[in-house]
PDB file of N, CA and C in Angstrom:
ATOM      1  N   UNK A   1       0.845  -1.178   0.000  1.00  0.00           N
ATOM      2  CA  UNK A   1       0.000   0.000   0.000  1.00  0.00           C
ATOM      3  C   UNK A   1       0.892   1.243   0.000  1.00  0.00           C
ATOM      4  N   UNK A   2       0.806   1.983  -0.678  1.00  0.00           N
ATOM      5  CA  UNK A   2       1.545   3.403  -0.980  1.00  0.00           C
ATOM      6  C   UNK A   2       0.657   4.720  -0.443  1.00  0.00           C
ATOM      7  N   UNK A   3       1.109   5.282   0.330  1.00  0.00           N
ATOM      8  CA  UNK A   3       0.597   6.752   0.871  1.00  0.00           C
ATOM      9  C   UNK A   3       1.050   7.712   0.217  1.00  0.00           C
ATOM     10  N   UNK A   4       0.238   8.068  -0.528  1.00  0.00           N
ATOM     11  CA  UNK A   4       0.939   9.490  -0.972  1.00  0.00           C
ATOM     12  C   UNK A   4       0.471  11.172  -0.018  1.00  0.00           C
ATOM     13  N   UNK A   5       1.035  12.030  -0.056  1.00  0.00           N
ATOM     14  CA  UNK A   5       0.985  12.879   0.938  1.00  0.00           C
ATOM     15  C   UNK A   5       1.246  14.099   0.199  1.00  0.00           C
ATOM     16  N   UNK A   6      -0.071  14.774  -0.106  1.00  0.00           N
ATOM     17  CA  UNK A   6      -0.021  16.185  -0.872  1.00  0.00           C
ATOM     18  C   UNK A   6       1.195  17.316  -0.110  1.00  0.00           C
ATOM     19  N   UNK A   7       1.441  18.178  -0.589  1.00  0.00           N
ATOM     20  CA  UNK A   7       2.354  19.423   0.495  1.00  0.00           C
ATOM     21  C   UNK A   7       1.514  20.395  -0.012  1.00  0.00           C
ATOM     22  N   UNK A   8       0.660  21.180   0.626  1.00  0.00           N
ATOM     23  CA  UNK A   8       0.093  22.168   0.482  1.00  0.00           C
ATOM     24  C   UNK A   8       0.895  23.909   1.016  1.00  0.00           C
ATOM     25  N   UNK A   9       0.702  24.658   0.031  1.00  0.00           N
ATOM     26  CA  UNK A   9       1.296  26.117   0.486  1.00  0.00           C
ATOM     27  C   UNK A   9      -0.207  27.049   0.663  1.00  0.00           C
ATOM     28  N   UNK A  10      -0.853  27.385   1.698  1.00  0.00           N
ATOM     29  CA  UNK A  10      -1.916  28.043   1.646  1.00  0.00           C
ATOM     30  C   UNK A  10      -1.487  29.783   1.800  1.00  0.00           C
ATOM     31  N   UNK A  11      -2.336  30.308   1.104  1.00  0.00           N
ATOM     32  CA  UNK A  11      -1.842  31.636   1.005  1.00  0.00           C
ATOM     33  C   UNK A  11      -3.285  33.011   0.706  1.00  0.00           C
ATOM     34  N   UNK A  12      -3.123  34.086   0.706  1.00  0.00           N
ATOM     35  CA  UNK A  12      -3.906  34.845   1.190  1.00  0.00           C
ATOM     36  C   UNK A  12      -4.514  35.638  -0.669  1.00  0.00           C
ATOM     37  N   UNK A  13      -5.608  36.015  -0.422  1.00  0.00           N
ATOM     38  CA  UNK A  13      -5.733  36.606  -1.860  1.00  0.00           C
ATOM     39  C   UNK A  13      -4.742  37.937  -2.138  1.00  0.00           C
ATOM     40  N   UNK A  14      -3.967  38.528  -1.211  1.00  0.00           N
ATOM     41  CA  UNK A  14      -2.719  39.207  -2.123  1.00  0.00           C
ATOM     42  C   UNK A  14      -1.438  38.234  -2.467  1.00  0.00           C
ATOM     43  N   UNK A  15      -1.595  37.078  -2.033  1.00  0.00           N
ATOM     44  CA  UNK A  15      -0.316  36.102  -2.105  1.00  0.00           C
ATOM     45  C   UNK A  15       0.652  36.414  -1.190  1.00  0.00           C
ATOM     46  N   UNK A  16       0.312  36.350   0.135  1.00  0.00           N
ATOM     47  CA  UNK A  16       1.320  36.109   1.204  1.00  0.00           C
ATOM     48  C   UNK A  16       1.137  34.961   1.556  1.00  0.00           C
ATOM     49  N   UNK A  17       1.844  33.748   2.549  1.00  0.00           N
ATOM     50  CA  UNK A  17       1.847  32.845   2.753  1.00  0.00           C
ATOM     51  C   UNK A  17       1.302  32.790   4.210  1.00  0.00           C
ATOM     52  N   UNK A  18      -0.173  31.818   4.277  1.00  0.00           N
ATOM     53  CA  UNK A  18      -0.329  31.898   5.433  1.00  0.00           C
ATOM     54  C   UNK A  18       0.070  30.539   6.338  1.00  0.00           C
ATOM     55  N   UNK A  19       0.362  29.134   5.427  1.00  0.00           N
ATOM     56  CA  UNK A  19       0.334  27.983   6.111  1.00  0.00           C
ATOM     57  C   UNK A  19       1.249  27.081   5.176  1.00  0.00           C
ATOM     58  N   UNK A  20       1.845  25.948   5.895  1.00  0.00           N
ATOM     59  CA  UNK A  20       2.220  24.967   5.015  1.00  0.00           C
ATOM     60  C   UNK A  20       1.806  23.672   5.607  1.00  0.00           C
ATOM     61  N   UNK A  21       1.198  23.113   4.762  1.00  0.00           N
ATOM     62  CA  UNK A  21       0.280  21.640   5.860  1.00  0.00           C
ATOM     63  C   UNK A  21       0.189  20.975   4.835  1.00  0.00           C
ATOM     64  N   UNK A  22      -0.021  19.496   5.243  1.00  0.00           N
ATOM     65  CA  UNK A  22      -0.355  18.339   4.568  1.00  0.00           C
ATOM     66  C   UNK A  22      -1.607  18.432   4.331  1.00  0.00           C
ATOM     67  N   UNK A  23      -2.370  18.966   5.365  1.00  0.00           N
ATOM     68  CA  UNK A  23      -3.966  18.881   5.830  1.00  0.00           C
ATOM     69  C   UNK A  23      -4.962  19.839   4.492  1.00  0.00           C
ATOM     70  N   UNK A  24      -6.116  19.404   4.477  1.00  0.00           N
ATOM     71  CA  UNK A  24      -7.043  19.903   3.535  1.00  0.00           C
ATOM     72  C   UNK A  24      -7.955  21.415   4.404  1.00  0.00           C
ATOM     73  N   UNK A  25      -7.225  22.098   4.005  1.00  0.00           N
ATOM     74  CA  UNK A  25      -7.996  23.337   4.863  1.00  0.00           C
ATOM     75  C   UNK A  25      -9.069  24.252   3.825  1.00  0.00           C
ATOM     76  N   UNK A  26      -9.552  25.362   4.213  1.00  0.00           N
ATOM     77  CA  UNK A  26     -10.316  26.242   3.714  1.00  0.00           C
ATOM     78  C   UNK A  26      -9.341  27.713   2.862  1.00  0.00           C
ATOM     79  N   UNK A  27      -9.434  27.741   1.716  1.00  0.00           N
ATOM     80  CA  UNK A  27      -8.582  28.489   1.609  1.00  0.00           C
ATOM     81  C   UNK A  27      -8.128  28.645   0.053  1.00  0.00           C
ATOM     82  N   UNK A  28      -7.256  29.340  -0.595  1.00  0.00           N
ATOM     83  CA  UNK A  28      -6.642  29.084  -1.427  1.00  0.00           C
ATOM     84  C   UNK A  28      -5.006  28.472  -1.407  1.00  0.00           C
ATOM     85  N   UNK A  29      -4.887  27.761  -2.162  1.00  0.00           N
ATOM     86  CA  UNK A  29      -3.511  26.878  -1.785  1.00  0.00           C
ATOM     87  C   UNK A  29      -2.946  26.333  -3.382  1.00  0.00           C
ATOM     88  N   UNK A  30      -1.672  25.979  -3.062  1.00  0.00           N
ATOM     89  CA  UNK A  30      -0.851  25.339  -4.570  1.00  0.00           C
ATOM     90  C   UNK A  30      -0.249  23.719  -4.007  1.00  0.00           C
ATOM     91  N   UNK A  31      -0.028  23.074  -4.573  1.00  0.00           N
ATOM     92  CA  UNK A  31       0.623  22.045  -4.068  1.00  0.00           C
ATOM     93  C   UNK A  31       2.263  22.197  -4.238  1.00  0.00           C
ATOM     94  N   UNK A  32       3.106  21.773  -3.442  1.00  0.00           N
ATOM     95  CA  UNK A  32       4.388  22.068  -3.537  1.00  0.00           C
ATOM     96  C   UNK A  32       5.461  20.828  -3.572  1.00  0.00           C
ATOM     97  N   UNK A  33       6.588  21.115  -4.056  1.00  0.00           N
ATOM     98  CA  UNK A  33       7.618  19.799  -3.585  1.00  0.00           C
ATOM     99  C   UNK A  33       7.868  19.988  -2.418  1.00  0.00           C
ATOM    100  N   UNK A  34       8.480  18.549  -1.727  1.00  0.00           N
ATOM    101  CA  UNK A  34       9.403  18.079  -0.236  1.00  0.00           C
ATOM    102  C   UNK A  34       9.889  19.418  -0.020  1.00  0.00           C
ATOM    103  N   UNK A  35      10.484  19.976  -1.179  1.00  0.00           N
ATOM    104  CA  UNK A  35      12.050  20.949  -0.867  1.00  0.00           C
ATOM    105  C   UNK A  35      11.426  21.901  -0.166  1.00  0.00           C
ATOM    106  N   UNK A  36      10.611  22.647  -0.818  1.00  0.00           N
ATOM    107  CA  UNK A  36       9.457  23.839  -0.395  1.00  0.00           C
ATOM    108  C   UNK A  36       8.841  23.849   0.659  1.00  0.00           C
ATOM    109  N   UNK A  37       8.103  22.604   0.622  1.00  0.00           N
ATOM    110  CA  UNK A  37       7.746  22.508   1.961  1.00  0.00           C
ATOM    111  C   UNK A  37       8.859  22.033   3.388  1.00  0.00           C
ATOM    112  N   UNK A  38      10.029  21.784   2.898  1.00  0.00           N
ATOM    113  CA  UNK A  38      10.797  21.651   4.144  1.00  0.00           C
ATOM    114  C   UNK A  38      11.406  22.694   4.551  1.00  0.00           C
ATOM    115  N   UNK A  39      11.648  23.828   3.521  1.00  0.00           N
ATOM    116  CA  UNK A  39      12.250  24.889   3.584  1.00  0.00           C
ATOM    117  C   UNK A  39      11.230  25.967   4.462  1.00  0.00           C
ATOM    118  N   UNK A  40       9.511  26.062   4.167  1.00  0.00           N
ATOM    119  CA  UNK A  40       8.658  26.820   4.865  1.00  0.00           C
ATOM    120  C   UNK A  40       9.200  28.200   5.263  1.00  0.00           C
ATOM    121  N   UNK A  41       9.296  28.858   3.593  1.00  0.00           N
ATOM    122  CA  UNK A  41       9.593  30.019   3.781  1.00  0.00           C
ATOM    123  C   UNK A  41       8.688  30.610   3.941  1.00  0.00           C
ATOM    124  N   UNK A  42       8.437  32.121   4.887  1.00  0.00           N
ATOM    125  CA  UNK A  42       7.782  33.059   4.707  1.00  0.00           C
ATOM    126  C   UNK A  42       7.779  34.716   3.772  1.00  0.00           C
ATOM    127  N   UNK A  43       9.153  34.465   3.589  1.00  0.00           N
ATOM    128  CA  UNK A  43       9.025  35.637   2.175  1.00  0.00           C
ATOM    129  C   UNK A  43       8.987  35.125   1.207  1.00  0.00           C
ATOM    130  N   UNK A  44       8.381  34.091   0.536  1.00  0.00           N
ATOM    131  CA  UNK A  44       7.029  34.048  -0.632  1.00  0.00           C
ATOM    132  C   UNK A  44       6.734  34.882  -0.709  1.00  0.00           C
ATOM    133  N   UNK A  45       5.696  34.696  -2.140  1.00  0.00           N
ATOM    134  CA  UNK A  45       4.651  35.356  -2.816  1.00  0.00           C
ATOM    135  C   UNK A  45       3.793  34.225  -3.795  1.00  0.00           C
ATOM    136  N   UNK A  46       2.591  34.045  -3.333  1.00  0.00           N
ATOM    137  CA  UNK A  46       2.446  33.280  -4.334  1.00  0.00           C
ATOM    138  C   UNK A  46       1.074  34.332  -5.627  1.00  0.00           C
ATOM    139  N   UNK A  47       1.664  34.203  -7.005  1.00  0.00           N
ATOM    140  CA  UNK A  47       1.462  35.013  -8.009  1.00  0.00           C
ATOM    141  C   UNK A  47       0.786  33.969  -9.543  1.00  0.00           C
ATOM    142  N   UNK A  48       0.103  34.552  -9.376  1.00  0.00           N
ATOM    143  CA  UNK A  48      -0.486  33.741 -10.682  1.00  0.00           C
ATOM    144  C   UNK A  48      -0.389  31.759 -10.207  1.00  0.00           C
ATOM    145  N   UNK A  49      -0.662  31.228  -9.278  1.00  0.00           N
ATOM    146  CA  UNK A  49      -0.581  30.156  -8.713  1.00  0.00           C
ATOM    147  C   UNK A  49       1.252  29.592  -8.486  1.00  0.00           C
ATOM    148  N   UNK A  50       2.012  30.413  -8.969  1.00  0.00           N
ATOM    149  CA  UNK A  50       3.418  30.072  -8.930  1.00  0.00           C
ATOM    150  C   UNK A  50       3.701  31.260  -7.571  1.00  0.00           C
ATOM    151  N   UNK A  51       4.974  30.118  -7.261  1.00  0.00           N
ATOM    152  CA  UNK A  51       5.651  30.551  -6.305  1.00  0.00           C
ATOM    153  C   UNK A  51       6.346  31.654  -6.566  1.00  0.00           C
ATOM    154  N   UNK A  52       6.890  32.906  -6.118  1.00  0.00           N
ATOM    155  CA  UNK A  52       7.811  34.109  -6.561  1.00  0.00           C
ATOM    156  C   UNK A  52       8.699  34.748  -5.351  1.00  0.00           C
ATOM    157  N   UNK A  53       9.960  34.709  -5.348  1.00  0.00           N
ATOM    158  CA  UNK A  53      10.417  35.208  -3.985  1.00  0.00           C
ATOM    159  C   UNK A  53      10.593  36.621  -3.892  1.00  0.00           C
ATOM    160  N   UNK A  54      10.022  36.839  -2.899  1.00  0.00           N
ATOM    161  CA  UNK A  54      10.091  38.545  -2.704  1.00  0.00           C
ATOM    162  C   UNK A  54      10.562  38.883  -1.695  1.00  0.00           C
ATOM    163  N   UNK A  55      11.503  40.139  -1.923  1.00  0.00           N
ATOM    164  CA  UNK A  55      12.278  40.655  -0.974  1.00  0.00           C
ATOM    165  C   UNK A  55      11.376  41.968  -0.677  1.00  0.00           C
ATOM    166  N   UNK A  56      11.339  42.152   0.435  1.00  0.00           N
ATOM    167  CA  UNK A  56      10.836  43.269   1.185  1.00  0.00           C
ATOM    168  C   UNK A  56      11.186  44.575   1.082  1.00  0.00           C
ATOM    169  N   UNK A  57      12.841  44.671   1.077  1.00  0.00           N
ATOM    170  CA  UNK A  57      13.363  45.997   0.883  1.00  0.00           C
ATOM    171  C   UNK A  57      14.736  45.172   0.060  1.00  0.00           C
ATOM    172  N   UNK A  58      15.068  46.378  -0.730  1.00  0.00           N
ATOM    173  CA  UNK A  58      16.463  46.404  -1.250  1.00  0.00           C
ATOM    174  C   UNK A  58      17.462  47.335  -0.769  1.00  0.00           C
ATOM    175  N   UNK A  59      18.810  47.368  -0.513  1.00  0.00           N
ATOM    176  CA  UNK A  59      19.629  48.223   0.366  1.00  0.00           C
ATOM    177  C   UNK A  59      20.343  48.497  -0.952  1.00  0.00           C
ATOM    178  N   UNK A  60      20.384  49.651  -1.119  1.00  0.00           N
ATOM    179  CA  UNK A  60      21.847  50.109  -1.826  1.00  0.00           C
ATOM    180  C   UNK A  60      22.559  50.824  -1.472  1.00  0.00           C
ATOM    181  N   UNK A  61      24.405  50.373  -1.301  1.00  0.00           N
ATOM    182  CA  UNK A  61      25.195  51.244  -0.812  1.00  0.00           C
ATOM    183  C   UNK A  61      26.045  51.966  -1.860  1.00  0.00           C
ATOM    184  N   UNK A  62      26.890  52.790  -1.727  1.00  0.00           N
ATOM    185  CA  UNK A  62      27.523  53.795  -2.592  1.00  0.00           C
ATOM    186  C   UNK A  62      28.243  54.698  -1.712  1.00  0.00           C
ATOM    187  N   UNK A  63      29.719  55.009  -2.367  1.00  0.00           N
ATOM    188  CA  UNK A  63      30.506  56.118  -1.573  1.00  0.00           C
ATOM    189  C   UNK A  63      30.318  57.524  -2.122  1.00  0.00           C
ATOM    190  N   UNK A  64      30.140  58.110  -1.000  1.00  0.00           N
ATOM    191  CA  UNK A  64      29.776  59.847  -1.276  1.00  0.00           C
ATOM    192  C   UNK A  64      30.803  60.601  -0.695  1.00  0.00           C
ATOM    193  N   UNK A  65      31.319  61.680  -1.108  1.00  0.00           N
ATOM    194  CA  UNK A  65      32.014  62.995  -0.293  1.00  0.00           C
ATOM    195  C   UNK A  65      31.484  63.196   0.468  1.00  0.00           C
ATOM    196  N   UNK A  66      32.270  63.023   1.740  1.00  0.00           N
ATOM    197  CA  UNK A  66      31.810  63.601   3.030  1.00  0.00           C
ATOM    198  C   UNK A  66      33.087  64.759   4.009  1.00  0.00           C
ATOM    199  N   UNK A  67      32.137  65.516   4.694  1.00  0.00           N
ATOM    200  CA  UNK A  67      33.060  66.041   5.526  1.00  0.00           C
ATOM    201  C   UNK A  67      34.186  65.452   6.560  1.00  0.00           C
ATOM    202  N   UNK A  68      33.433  64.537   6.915  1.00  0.00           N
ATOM    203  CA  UNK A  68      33.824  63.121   7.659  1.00  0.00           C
ATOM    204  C   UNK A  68      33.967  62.017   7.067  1.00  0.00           C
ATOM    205  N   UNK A  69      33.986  61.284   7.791  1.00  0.00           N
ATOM    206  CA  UNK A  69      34.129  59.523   7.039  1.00  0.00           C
ATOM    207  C   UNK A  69      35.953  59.103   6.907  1.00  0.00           C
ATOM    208  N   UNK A  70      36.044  58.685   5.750  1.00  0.00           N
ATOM    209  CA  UNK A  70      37.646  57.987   5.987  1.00  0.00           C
ATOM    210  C   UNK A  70      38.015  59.090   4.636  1.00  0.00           C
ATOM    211  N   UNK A  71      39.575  59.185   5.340  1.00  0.00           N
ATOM    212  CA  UNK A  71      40.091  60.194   4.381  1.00  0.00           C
ATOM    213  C   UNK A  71      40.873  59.266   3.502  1.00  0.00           C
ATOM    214  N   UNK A  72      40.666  59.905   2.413  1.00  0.00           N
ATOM    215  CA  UNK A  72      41.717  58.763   1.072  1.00  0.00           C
ATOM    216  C   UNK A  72      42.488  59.877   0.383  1.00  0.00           C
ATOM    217  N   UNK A  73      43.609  59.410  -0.537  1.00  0.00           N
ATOM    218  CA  UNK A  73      44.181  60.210  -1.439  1.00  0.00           C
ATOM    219  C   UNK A  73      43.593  60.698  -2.239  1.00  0.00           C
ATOM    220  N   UNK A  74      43.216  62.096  -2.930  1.00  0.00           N
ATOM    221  CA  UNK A  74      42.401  62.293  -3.969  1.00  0.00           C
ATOM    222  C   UNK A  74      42.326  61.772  -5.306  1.00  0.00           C
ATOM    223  N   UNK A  75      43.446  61.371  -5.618  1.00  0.00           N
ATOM    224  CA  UNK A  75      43.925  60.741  -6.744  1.00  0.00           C
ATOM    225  C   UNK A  75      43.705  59.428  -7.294  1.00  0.00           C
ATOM    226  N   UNK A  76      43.247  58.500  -5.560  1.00  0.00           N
ATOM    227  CA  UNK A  76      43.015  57.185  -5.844  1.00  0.00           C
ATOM    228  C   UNK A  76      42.310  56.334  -4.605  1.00  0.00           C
ATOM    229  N   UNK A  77      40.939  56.264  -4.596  1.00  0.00           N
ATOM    230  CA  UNK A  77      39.955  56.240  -3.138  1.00  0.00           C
ATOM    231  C   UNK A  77      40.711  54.997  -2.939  1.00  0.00           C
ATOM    232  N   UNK A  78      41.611  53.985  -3.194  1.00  0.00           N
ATOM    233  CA  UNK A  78      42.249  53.142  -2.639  1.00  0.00           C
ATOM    234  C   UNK A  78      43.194  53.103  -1.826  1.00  0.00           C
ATOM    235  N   UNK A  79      43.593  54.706  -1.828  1.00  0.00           N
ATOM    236  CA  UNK A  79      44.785  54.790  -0.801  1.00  0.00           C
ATOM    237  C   UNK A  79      44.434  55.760   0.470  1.00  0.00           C
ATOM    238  N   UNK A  80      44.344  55.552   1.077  1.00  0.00           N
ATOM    239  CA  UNK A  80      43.880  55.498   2.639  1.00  0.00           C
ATOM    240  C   UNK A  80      45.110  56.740   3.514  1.00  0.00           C
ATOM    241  N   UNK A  81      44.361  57.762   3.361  1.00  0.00           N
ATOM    242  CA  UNK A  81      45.851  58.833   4.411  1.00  0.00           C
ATOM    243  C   UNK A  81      45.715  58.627   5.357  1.00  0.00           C
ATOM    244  N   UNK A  82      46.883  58.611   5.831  1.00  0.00           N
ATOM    245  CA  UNK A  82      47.053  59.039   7.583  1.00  0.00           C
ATOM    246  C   UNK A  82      47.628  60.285   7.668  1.00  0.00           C
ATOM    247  N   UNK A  83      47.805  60.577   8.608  1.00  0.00           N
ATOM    248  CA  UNK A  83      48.080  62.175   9.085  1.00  0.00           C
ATOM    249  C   UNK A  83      49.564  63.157   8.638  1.00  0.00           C
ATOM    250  N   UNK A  84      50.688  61.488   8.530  1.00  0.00           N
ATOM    251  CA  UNK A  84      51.609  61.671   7.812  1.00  0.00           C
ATOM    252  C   UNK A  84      51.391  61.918   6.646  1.00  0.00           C
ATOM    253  N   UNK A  85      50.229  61.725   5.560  1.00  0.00           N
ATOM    254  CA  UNK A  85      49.931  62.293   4.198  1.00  0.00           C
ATOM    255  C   UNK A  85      50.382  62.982   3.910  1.00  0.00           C
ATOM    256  N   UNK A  86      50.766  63.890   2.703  1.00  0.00           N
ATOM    257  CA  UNK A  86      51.316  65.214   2.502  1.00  0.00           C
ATOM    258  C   UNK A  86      50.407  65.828   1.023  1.00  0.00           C
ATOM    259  N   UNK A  87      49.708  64.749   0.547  1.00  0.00           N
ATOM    260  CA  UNK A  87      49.637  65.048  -0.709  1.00  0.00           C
ATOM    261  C   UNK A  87      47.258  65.502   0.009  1.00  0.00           C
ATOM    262  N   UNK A  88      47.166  65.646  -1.304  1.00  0.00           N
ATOM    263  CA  UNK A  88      45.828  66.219  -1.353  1.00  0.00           C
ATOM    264  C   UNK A  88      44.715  65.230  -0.946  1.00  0.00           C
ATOM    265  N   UNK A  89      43.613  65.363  -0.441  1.00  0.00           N
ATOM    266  CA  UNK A  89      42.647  64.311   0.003  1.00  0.00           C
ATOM    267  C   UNK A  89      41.681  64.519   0.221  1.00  0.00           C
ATOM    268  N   UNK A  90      40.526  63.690   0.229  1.00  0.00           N
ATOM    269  CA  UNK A  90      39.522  63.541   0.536  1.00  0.00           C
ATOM    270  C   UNK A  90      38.567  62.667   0.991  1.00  0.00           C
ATOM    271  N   UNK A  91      37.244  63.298   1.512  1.00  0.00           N
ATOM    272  CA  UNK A  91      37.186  62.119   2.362  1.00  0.00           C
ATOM    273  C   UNK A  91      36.083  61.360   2.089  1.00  0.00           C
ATOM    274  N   UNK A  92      35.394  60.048   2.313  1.00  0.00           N
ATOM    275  CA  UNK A  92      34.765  59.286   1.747  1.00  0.00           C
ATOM    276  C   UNK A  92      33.668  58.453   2.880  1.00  0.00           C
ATOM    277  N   UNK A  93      32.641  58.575   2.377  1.00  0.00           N
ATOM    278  CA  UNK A  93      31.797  57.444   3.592  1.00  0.00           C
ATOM    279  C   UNK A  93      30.808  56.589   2.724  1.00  0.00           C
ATOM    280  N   UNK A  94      30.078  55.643   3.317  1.00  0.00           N
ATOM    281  CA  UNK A  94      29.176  54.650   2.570  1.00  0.00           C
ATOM    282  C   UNK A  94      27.574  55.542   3.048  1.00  0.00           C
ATOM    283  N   UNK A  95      26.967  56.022   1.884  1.00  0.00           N
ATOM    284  CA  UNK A  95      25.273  56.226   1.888  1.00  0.00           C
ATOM    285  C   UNK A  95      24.643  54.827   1.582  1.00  0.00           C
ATOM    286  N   UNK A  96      23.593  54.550   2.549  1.00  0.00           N
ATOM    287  CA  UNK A  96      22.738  53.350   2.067  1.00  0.00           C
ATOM    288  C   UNK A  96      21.444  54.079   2.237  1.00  0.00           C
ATOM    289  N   UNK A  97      20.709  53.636   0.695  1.00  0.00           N
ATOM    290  CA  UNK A  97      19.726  53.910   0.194  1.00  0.00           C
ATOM    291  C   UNK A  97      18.640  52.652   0.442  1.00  0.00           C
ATOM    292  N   UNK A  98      17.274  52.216   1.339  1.00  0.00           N
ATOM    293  CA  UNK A  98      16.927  51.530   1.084  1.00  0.00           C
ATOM    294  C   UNK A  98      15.268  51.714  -0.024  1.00  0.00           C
ATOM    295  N   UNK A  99      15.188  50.789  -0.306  1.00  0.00           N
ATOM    296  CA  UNK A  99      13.945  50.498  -1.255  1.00  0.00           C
ATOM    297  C   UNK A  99      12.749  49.574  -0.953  1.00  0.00           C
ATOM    298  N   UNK A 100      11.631  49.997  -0.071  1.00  0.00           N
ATOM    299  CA  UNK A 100      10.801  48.797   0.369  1.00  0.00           C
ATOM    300  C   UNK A 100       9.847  49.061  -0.642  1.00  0.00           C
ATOM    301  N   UNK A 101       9.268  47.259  -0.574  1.00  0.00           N
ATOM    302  CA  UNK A 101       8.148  47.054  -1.765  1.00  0.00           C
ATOM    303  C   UNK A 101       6.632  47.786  -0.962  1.00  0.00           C
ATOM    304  N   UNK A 102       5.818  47.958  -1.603  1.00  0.00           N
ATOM    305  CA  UNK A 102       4.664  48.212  -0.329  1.00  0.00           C
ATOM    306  C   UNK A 102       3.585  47.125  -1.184  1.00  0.00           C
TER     307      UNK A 102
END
């Protein structure tokens, strides 16, 4: 005798994930592989009945002129002054920009 055992992903009418069960519930749902369901992620999306991974926010970093931050050679942000420097400089810090989905 062979059992077979559905994997259900139940999820919400914007496609967030509300459950992962074997069980026959009330709801809208997709059937999934072992992997999926062992993994029981919650940043899903489920979209057009397919699965889609969505990130919440995106971070972007980037170096800007700053008054502060780390001073480098002007000539080449790879070279790093110290106080002994003599030559021209400027100074450098990381801006992070983030991006959330709504």
């Amino acid at each position: 005798m062979t059992i077979t055992v559905e994997f259900r992903l139940y999820y919400t009418d914007n496609g967030d994930v509300l459950c992962y069960t074997c069980e026959s519930l009330e709801g809208n749902y997709i059937t999934i592989d072992s992997q999926t369901y062992a993994e029981c992620r919650n940043d899903l999306k489920v979209i057009d009945g397919r699965i889609v991974k969505y990130q919440q926010a995106v971070v972007i970093s980037k170096l800007v002129h700053s008054t502060d931050g780390v001073r480098c050679a002007a000539e080449d942000i790879n070279v790093i002054a110290d106080n002994e420097y003599t030559g021209l400089t400027t100074n450098w810090k990381v801006k992070l920009d983030e991006f959330r989905h709504s």
